[in-house]
C-alpha atoms as a PDB file:
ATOM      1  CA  UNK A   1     -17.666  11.494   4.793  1.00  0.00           C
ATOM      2  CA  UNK A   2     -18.518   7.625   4.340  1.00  0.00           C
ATOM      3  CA  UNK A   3     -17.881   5.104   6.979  1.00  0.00           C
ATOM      4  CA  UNK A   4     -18.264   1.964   8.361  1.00  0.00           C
ATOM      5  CA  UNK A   5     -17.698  -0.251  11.490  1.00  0.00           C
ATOM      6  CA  UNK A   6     -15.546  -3.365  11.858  1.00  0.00           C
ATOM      7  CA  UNK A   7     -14.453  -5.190  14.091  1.00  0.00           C
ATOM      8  CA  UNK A   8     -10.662  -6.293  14.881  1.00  0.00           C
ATOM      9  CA  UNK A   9     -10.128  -9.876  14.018  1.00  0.00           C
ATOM     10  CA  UNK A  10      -6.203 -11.724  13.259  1.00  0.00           C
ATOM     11  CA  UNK A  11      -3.138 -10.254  13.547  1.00  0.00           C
ATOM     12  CA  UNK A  12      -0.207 -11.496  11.055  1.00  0.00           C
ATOM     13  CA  UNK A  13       3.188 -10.708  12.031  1.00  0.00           C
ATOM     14  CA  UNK A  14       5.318 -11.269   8.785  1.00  0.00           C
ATOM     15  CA  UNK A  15       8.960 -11.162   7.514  1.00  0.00           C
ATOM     16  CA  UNK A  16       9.547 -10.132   4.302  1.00  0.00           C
ATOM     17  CA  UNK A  17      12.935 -10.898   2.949  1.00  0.00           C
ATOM     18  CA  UNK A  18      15.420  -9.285   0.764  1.00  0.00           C
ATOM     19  CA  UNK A  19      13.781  -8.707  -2.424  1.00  0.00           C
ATOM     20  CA  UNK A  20       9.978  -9.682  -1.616  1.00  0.00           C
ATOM     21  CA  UNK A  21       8.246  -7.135  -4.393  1.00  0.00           C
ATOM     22  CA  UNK A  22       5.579  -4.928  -2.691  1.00  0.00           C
ATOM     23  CA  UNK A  23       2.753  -4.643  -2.496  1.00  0.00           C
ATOM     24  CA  UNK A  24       2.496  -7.968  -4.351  1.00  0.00           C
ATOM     25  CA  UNK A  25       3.452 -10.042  -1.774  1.00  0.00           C
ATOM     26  CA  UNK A  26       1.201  -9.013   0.720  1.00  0.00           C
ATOM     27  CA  UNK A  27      -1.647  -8.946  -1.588  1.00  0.00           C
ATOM     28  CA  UNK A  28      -0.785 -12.578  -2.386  1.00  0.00           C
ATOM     29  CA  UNK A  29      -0.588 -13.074   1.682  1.00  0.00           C
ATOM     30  CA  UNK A  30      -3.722 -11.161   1.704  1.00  0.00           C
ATOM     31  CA  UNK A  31      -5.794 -13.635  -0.848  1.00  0.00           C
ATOM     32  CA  UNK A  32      -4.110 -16.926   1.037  1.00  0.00           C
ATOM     33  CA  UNK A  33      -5.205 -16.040   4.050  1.00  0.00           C
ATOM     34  CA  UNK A  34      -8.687 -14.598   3.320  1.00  0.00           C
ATOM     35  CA  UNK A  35      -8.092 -11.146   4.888  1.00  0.00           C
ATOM     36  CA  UNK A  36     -10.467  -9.108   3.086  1.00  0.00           C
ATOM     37  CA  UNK A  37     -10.219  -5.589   4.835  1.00  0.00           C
ATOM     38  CA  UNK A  38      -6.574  -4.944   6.889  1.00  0.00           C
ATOM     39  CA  UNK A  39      -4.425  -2.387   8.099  1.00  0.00           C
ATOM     40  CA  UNK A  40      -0.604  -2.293   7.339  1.00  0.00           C
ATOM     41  CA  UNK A  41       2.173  -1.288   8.908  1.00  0.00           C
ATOM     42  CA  UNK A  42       5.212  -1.853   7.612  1.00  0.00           C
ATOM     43  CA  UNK A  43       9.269  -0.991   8.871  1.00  0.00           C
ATOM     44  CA  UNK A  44      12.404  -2.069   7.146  1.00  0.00           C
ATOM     45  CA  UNK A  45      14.196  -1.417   3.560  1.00  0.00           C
ATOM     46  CA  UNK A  46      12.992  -0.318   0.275  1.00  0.00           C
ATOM     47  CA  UNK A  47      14.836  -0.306  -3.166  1.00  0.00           C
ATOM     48  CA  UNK A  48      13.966  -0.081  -6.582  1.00  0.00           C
ATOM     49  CA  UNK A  49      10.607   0.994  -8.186  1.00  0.00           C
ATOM     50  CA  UNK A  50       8.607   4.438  -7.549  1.00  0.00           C
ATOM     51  CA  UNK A  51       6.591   6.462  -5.485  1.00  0.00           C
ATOM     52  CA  UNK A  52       3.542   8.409  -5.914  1.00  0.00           C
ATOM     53  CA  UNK A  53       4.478  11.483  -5.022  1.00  0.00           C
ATOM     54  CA  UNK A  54       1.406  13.793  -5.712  1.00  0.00           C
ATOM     55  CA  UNK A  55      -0.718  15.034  -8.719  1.00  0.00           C
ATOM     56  CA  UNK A  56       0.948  17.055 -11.671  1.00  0.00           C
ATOM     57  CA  UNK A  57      -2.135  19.148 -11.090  1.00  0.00           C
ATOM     58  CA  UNK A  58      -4.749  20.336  -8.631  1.00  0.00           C
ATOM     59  CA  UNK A  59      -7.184  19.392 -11.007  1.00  0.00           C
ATOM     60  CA  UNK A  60      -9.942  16.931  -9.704  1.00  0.00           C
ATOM     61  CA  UNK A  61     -11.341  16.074 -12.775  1.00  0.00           C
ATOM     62  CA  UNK A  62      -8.040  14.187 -14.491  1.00  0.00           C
ATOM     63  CA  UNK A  63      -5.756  13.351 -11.870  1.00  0.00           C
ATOM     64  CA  UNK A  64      -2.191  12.638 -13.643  1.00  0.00           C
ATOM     65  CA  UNK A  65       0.581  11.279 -10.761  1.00  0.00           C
ATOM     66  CA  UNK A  66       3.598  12.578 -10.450  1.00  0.00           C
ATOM     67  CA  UNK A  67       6.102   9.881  -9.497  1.00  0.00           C
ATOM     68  CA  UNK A  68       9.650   9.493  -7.861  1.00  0.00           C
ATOM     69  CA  UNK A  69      11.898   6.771  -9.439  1.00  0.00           C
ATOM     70  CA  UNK A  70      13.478   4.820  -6.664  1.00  0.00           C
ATOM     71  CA  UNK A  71      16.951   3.351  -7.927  1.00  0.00           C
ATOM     72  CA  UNK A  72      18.708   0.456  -6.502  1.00  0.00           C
ATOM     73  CA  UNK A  73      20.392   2.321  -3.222  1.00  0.00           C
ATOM     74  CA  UNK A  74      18.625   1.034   0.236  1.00  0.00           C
ATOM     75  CA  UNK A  75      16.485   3.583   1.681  1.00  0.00           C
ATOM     76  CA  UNK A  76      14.790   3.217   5.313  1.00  0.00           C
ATOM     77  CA  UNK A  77      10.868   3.106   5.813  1.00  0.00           C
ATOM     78  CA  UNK A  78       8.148   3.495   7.562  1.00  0.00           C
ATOM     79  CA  UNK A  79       4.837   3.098   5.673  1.00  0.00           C
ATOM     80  CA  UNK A  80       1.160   2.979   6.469  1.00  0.00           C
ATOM     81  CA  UNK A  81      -1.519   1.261   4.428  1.00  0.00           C
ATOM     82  CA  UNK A  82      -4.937  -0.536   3.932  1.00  0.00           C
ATOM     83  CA  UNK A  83      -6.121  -3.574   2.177  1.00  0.00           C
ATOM     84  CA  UNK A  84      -9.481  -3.499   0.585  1.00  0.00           C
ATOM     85  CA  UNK A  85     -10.510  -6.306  -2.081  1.00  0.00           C
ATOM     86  CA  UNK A  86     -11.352  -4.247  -5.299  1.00  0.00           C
ATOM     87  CA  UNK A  87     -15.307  -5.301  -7.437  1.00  0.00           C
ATOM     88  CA  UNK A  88     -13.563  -8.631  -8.117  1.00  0.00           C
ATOM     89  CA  UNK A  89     -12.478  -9.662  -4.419  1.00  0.00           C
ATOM     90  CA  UNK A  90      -9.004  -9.098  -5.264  1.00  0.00           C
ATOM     91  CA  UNK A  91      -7.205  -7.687  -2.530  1.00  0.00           C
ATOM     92  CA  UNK A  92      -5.477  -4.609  -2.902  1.00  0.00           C
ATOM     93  CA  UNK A  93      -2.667  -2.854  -0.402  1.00  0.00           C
ATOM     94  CA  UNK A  94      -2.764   0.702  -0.908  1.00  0.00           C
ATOM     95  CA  UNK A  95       0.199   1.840   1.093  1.00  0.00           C
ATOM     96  CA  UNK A  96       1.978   5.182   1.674  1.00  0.00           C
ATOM     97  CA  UNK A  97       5.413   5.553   3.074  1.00  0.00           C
ATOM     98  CA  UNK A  98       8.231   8.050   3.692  1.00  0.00           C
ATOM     99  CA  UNK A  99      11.924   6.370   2.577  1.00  0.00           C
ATOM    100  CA  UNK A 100      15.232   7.966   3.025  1.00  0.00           C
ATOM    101  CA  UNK A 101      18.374   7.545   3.044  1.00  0.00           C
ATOM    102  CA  UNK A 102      21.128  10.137   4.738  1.00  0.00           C
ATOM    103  CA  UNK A 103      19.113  13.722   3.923  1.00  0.00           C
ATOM    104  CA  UNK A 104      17.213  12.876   1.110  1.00  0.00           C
ATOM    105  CA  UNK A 105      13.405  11.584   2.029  1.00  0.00           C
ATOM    106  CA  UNK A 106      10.380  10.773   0.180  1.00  0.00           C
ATOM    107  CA  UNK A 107       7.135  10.339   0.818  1.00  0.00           C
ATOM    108  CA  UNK A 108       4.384   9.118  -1.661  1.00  0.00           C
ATOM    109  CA  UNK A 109       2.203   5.789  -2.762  1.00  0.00           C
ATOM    110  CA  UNK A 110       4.307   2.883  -3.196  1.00  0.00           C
ATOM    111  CA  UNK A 111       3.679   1.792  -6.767  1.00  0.00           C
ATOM    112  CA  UNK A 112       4.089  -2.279  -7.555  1.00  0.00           C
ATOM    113  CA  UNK A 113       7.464  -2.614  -8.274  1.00  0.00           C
ATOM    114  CA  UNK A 114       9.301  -1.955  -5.133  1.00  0.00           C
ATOM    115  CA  UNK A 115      11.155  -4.735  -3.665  1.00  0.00           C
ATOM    116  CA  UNK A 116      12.723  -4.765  -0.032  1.00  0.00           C
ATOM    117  CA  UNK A 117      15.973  -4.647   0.733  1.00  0.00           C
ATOM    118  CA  UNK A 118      17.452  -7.531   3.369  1.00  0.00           C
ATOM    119  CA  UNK A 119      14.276  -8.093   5.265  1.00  0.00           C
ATOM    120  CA  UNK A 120      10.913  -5.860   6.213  1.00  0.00           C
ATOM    121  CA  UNK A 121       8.919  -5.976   8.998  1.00  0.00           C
ATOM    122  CA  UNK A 122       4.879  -5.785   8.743  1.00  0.00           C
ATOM    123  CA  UNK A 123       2.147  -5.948  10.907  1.00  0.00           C
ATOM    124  CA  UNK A 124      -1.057  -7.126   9.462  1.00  0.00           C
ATOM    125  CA  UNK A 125      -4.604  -5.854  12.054  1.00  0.00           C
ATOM    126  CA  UNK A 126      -7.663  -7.698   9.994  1.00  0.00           C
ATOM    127  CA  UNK A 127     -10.958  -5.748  10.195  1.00  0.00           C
ATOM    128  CA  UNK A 128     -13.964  -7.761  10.018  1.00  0.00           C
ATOM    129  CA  UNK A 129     -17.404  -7.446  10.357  1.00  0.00           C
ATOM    130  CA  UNK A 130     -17.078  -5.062   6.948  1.00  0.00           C
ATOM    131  CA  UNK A 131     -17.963  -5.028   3.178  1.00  0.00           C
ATOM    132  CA  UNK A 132     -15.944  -2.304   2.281  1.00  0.00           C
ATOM    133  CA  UNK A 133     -14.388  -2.200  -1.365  1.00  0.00           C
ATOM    134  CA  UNK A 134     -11.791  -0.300  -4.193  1.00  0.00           C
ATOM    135  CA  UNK A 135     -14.126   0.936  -6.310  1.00  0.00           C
ATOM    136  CA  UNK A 136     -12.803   2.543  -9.869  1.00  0.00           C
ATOM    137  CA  UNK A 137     -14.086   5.813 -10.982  1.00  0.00           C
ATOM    138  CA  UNK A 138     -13.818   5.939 -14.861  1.00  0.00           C
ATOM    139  CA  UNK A 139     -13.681  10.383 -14.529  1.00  0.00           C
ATOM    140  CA  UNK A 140     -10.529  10.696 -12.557  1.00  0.00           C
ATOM    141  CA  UNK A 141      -9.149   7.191 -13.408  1.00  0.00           C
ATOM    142  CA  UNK A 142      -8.932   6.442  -9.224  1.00  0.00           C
ATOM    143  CA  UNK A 143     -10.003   3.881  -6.506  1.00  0.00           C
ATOM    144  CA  UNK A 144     -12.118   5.279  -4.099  1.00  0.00           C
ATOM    145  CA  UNK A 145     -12.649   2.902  -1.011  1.00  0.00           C
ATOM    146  CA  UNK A 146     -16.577   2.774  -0.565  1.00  0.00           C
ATOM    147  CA  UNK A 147     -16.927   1.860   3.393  1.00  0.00           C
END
């Protein structure tokens, strides 16, 4: 296990409105506003885009997603996720969520290309007092956050 301390610093309450694409928007918020390391919580209306919904493999060595195309229907959600800038000081969201709609529900990485649906709700906790990063690992093609 790796870790590190922070402390809590702002919190951003923030609309996001009927087709705001995630998680570009709040990476864009995220770079305007200087918030370098953040947690995310986010409520409201996906459409479009895919999910992340696990490996095609249990292989460690070349991890190949599996994903879930989201089509244009609504689907409630409530998703979790982090923002850590990547080598370059870009931040990047890295959010998971479960969306459904009536019995169907899925639950995976939101991949850039969702957009909401009439309006989303997000909660923005900055952690400061941290140098944590997204660092790429050429073997598995992934971004491990180093604390």
């Amino acid at each position: 296990m790796l870790a590190a301390e922070g402390n809590p610093g702002r919190v951003f309450v923030i609309r996001l409105e009927d087709g705001d694409l995630l998680p570009d928007c709040l990476e864009e918020f995220a770079a305007k506003n200087e918030i370098k390391v953040g947690l995310i919580h986010l409520v409201g209306g996906l459409k479009n885009g895919r999910l992340v919904v696990g490996p095609e493999s249990d292989s460690t060595e070349e991890v190949n997603p599996e994903f879930k195309e989201i089509d244009g229907r609504p689907r409630e959600t409530i998703s979790l996720g982090i923002i850590v800038p990547d080598q370059e000081g870009r931040p990047i969201a890295h959010i998971h969520g479960a969306l459904g709609r009536m019995d169907e529900i899925a639950v995976g990485c939101l991949r850039p290309g969702i957009r909401t649906w009439l309006m989303g709700e997000v909660i923005i906790q900055e952690i400061v007092g941290t140098d944590s990063k997204r660092i790429f690992h050429d073997q598995n093609k992934l971004s491990y956050l180093e604390p």
